[in-house]
C-alpha atoms as a PDB file:
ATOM      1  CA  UNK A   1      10.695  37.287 -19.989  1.00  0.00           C
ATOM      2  CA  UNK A   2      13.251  39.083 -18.044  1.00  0.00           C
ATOM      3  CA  UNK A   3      10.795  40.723 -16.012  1.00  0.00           C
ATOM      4  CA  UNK A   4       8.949  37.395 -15.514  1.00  0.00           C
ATOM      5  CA  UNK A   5      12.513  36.102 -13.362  1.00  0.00           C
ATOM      6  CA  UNK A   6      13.171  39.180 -11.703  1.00  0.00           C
ATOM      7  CA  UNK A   7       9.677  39.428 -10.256  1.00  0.00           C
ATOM      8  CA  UNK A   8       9.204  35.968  -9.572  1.00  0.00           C
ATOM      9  CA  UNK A   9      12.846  34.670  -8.580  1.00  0.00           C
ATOM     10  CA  UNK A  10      12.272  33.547  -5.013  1.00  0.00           C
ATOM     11  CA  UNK A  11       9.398  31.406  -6.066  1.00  0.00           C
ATOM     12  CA  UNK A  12      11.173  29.689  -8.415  1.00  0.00           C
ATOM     13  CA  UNK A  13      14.471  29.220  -6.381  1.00  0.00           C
ATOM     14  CA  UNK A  14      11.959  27.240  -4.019  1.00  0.00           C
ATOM     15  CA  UNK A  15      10.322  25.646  -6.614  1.00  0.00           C
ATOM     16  CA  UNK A  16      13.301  24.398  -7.883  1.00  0.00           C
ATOM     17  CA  UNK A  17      14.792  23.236  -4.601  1.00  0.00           C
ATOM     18  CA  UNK A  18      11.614  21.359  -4.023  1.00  0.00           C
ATOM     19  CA  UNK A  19      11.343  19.422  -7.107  1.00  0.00           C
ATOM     20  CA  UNK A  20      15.392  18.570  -6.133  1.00  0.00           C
ATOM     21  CA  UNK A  21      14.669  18.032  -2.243  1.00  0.00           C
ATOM     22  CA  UNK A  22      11.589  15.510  -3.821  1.00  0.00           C
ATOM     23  CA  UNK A  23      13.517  14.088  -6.532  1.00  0.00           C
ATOM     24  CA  UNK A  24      16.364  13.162  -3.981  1.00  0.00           C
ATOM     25  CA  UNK A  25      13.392  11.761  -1.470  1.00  0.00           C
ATOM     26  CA  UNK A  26      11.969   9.604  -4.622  1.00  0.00           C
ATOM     27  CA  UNK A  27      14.947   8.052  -4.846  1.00  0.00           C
ATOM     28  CA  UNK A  28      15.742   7.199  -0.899  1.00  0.00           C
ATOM     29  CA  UNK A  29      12.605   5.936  -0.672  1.00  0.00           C
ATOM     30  CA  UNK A  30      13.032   3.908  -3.705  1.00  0.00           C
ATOM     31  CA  UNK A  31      15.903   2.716  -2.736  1.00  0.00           C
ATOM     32  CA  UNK A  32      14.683   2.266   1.119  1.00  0.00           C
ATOM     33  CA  UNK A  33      11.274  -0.104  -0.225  1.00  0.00           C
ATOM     34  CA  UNK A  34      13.439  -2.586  -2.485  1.00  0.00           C
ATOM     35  CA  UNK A  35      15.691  -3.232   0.236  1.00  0.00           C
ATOM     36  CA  UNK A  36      13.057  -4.321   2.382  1.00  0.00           C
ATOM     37  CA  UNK A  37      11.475  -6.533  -0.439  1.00  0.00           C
ATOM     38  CA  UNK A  38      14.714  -7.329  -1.271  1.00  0.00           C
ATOM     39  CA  UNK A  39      15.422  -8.470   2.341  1.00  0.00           C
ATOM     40  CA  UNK A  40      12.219  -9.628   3.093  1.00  0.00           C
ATOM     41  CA  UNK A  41      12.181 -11.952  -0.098  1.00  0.00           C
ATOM     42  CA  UNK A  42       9.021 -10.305  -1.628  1.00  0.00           C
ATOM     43  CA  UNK A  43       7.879 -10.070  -4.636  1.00  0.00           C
ATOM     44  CA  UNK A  44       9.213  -7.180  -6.956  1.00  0.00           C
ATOM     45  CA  UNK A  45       5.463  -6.961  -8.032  1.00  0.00           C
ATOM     46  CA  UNK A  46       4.976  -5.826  -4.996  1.00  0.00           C
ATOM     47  CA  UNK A  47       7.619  -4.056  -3.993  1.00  0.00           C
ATOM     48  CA  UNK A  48       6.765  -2.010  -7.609  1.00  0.00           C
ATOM     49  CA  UNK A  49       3.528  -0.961  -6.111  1.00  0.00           C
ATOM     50  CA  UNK A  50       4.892   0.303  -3.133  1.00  0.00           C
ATOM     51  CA  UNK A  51       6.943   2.133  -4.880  1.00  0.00           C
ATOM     52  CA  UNK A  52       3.903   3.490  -6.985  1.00  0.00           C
ATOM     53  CA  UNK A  53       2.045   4.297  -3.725  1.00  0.00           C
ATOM     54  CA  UNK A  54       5.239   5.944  -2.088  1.00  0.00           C
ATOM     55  CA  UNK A  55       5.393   7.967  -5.447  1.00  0.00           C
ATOM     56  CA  UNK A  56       1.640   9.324  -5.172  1.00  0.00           C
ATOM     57  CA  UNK A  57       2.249  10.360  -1.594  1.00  0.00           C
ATOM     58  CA  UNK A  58       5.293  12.671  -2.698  1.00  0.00           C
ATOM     59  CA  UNK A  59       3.437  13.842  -5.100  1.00  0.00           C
ATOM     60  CA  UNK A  60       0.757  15.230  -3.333  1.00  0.00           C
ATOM     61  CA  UNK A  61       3.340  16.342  -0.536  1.00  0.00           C
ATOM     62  CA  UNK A  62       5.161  18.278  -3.796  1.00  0.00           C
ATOM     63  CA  UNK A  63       1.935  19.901  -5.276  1.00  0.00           C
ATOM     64  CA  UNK A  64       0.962  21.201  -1.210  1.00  0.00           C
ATOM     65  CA  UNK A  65       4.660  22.592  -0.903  1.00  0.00           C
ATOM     66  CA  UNK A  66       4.121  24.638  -4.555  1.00  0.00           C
ATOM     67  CA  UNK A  67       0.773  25.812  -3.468  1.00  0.00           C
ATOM     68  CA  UNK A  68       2.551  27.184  -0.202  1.00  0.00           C
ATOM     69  CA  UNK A  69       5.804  28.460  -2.554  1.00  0.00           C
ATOM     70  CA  UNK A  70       3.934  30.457  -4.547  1.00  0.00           C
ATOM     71  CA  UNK A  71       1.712  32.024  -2.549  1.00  0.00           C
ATOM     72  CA  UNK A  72      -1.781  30.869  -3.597  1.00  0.00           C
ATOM     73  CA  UNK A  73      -4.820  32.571  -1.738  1.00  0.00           C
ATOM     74  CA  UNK A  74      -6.252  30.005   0.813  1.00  0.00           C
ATOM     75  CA  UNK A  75      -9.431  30.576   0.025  1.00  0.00           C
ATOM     76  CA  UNK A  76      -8.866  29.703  -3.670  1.00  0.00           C
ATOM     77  CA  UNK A  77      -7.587  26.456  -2.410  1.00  0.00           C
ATOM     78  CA  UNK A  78     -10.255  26.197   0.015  1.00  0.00           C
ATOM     79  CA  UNK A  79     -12.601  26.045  -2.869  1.00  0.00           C
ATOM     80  CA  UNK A  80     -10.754  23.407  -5.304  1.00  0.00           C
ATOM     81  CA  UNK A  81     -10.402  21.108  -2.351  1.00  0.00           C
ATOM     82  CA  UNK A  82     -13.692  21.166  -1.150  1.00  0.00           C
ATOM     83  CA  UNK A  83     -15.032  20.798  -4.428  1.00  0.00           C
ATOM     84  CA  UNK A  84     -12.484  18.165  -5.015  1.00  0.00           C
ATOM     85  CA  UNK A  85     -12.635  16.496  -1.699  1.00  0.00           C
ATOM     86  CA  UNK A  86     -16.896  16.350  -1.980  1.00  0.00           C
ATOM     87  CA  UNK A  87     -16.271  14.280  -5.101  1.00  0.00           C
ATOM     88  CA  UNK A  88     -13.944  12.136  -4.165  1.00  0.00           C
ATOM     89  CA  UNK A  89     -15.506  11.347  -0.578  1.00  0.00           C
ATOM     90  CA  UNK A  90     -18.465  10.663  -2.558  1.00  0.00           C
ATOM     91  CA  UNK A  91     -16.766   8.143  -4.471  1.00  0.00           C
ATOM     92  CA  UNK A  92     -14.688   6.490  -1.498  1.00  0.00           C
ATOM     93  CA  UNK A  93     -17.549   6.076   0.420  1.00  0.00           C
ATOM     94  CA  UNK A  94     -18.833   4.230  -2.175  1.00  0.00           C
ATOM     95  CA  UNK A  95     -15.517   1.958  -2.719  1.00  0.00           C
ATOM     96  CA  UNK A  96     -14.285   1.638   1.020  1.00  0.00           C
ATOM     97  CA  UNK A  97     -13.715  -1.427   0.880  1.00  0.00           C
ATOM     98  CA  UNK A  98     -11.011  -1.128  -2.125  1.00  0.00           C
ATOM     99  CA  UNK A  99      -9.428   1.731   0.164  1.00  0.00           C
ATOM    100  CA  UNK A 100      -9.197  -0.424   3.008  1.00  0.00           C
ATOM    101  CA  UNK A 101      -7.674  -3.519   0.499  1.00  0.00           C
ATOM    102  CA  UNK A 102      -5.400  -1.172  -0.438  1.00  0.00           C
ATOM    103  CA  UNK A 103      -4.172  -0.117   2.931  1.00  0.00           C
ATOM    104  CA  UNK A 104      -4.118  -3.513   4.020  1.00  0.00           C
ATOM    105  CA  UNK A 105      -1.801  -4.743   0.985  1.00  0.00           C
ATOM    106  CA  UNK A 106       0.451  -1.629   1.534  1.00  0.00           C
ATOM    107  CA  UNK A 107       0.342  -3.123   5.915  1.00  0.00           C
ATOM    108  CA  UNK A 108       1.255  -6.971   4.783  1.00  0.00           C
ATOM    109  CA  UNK A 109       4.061  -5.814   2.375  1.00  0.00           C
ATOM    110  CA  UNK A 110       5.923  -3.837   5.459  1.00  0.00           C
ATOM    111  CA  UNK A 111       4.523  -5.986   7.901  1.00  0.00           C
ATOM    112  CA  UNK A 112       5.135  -8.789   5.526  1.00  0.00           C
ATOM    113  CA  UNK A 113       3.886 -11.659   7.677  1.00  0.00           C
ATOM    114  CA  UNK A 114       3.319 -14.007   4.830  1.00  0.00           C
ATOM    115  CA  UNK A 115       5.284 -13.967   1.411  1.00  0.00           C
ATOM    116  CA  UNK A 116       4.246 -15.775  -1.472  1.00  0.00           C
ATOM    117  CA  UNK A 117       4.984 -19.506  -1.453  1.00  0.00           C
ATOM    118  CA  UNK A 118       3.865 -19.998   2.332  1.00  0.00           C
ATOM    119  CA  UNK A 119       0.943 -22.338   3.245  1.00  0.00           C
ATOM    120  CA  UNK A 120      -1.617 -20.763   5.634  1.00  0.00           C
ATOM    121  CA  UNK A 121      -4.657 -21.956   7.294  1.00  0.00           C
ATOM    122  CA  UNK A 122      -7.615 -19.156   7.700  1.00  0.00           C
ATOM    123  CA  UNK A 123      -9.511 -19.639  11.061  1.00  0.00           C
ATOM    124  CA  UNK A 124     -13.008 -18.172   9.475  1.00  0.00           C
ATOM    125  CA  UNK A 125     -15.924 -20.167  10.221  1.00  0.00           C
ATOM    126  CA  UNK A 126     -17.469 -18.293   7.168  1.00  0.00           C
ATOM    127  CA  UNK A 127     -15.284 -20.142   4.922  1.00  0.00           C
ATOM    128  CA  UNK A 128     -16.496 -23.388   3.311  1.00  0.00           C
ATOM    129  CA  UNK A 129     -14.080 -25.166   4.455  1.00  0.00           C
ATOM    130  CA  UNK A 130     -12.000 -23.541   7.673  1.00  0.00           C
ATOM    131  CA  UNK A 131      -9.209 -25.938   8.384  1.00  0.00           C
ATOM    132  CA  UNK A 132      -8.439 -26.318   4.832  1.00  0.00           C
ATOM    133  CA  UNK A 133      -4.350 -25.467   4.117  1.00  0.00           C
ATOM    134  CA  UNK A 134      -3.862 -22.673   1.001  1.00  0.00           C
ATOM    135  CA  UNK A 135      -0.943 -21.757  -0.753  1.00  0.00           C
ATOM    136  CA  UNK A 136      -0.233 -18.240  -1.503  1.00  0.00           C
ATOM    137  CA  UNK A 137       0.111 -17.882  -4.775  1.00  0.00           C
ATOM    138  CA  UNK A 138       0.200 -13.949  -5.207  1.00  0.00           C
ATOM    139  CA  UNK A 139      -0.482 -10.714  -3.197  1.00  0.00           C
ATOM    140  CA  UNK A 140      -1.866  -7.981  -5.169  1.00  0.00           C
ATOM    141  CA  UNK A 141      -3.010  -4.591  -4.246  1.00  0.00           C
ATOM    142  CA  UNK A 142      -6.442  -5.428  -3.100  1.00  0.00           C
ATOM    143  CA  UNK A 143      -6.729  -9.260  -2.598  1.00  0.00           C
ATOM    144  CA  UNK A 144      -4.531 -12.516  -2.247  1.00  0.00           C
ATOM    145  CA  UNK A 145      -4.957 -15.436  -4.549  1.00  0.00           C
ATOM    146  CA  UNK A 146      -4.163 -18.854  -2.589  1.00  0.00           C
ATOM    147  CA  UNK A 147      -4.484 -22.130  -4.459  1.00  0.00           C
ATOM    148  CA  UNK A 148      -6.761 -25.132  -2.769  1.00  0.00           C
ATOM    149  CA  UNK A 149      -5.488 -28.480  -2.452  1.00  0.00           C
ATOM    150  CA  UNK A 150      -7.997 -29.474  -5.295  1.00  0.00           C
ATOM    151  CA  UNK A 151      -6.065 -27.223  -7.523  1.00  0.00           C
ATOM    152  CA  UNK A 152      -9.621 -24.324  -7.402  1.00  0.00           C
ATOM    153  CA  UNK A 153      -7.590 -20.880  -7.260  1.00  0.00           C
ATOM    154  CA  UNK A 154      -9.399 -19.042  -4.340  1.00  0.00           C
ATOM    155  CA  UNK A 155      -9.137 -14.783  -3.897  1.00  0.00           C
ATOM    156  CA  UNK A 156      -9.143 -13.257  -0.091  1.00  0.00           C
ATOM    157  CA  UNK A 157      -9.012  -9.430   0.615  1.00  0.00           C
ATOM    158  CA  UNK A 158      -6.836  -7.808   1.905  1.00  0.00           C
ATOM    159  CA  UNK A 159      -8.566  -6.214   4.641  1.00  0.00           C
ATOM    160  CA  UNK A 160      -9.551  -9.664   5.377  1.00  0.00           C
ATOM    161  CA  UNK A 161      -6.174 -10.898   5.792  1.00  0.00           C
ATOM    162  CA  UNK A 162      -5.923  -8.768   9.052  1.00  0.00           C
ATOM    163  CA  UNK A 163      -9.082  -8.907  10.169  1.00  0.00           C
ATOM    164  CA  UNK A 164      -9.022 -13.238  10.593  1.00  0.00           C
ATOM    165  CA  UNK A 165      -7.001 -15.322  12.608  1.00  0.00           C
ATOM    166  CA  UNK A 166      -4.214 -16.959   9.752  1.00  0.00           C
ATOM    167  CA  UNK A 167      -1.519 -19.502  10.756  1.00  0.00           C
ATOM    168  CA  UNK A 168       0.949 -20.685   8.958  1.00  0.00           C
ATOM    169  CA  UNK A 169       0.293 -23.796   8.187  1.00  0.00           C
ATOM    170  CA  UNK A 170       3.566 -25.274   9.480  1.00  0.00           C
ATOM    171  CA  UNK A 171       3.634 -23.688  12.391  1.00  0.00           C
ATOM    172  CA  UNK A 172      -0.273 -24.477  13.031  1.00  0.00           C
ATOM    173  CA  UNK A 173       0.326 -28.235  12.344  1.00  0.00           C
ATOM    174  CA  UNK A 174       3.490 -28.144  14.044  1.00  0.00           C
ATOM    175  CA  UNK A 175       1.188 -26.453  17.373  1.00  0.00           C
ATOM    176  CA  UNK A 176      -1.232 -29.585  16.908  1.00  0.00           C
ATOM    177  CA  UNK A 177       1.668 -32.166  17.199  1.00  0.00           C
ATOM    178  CA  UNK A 178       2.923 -30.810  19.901  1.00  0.00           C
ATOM    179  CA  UNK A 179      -0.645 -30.190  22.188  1.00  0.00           C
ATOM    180  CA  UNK A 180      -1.552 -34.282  21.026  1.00  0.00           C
ATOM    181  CA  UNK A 181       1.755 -35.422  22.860  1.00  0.00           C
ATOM    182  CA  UNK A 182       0.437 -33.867  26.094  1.00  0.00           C
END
């Protein structure tokens, strides 16, 4: 075992400083997302799944910096991650659309343009009715659940979220008012 520290000691001085430098980033970042949500007045749901995401992307940032530490051939990486990448490219061009929810949901929370509670209007033609108002009920990770008028709970993605025209519904009647006085 002795032999196993002396031979291997620089690699696992830098592993240990990089589980400590990512440990220490974990927890700014932590700290950094609920102060925005806290700020912001969102949701800890959602600020949780930031977090989550945040946590993933360390994690993959940690496992590259290991590889690198201790000295893995490239082309034995070259192999897992093609052979991992093939599958999952495979797979996400099948779901795209639940990547680009996802990427939209992690956009509105930092973006956070609408919070739950706020009453929107969606300017889609496609929708059955356009100028109807909707309250936000929840955002979630890949769609947003708004509430009718009638009481019918109605899901939007994401993605789609960005992609339409969406006024607050305040501010869009308030817009109205004001262009019927002139």
């Amino acid at each position: 075992m002795e032999t196993f520290y002396l031979e291997y000691k620089n690699e696992l001085l830098g592993t240990g400083i990089c589980l400590l430098v990512l440990l220490i980033l974990k927890y700014l970042g932590t700290k950094a997302i609920q102060k925005v949500g806290k700020i912001s007045d969102i949701n800890e749901v959602r600020t949780r799944l930031i977090v989550k995401y945040s946590t993933v992307g360390l994690t993959t940032f940690g496992i590259v910096a290991l590889i690198l530490i201790w000295g893995v051939e490239m082309k034995d990486i070259g192999l897992v991650f093609s052979s991992v990448f093939a599958v999952i490219g495979v797979a996400l061009f099948a779901q795209w659309s639940i990547l680009s929810n996802v990427t939209a949901g992690v956009i509105l929370f930092f973006s956070f343009p609408f919070k739950i509670g706020d009453k929107i209007k969606i300017m889609d033609k496609e929708i059955e009715l356009p100028n109807e108002v909707y309250l936000i009920e929840d955002i979630r990770a890949f769609h947003v659940h708004l509430r009718r008028n009638n009481g019918e709970l109605f899901t939007y993605p994401n993605n789609m979220m960005l992609q339409k025209a969406i006024a607050l519904a305040q501010t869009y009647e308030d817009s109205l008012e004001s262009s019927e006085v002139l």
